[in-house]
Structures are given as C-alpha cells and as structure tokens.
Protein backbone atom coordinates (compact mmCIF):
# COMPACT_ATOMS: atom_id res chain seq x y z
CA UNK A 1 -10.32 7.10 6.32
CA UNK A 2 -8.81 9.90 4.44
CA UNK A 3 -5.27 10.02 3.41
CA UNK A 4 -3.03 12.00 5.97
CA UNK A 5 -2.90 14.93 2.90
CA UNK A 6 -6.74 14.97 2.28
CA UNK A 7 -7.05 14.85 5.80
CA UNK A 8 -4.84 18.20 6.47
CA UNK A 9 -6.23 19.94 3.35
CA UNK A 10 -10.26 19.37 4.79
CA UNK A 11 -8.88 20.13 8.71
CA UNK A 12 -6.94 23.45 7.60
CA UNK A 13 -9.82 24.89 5.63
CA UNK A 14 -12.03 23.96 8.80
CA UNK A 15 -9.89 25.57 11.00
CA UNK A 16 -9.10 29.00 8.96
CA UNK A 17 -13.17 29.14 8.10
CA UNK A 18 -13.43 29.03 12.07
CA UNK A 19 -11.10 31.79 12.80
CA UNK A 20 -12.78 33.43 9.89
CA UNK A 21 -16.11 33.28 11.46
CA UNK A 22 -14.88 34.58 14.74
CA UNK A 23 -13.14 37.74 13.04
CA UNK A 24 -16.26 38.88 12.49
CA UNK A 25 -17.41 39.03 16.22
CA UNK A 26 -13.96 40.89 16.72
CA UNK A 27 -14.69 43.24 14.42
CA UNK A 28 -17.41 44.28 16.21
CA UNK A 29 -15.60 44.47 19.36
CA UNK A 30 -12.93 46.52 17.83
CA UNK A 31 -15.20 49.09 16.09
CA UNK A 32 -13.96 51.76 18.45
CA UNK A 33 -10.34 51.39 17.41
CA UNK A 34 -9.48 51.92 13.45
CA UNK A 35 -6.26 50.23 13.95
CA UNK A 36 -7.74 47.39 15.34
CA UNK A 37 -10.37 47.03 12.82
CA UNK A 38 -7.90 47.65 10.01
CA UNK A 39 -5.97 44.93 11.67
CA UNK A 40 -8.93 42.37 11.29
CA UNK A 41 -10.18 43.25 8.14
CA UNK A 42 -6.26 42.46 6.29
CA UNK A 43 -6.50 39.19 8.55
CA UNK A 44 -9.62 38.34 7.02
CA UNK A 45 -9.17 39.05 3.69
CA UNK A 46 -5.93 37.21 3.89
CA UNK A 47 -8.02 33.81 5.52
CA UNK A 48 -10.51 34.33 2.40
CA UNK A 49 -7.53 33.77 0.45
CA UNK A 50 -6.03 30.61 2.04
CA UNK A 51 -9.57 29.57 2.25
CA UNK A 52 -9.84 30.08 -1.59
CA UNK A 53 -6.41 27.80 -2.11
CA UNK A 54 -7.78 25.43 -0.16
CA UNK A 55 -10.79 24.70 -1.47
CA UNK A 56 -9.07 24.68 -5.27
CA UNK A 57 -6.76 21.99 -4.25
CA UNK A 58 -9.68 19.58 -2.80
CA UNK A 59 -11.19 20.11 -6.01
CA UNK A 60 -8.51 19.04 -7.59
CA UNK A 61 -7.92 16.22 -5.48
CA UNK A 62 -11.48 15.17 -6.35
CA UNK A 63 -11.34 15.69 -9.86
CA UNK A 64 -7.99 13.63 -10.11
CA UNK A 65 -9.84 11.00 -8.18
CA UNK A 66 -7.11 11.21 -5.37
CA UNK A 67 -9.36 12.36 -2.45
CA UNK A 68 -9.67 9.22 -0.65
C-alpha cells in the first residue's frame, strides 16, 4: 500500500487528468458561446499545469526512493 502522501499525489493527478479529459467534450458543447469557451480553455490550461506539478513531484518521490 502506498503511503497516505503517494497515495494523494497519484489520486489528485487522476482526478485533474479526468476533469481534463472531460473539458474537452465541454468545449465542444460550448463552441457557440466565446465566453464559455474562453472559460474552458483558462481551466484547462490551468489543469495542464497542476497536472505538470504533479507528475514532477512523483518523480521525485521515485527518484528519492520515497514512493512506497
């Protein structure tokens, strides 16, 4: 089992990588309103971004040797 921190690091990125996925679809949806798209595209470059912090700290979890 993974420590309660590696744990929350690996369940955050899955969960912002979901809503990430999903912004796409409501992109689409919202093509007809600019301020809605606008809207979704700052949200999602924002998630690529906590998606990006993320993914450096499990790396250095790993490369520390303290992702167990």
């Amino acid at each position: 089992m993974l420590k309660d921190w590696n744990h929350d690091l690996v369940h955050q990125l899955s969960e912002i990588s979901d809503s990430l996925w999903r912004m796409q679809d409501y992109k689409k949806a919202a093509n007809s309103c600019p301020h809605c798209l606008a809207l979704w595209s700052k949200l999602e470059n924002e998630y690529e971004g906590h998606i990006k912090l993320l993914a450096e700290e499990i790396k250095r979890h790993v490369a520390e040797e303290r992702f167990d």
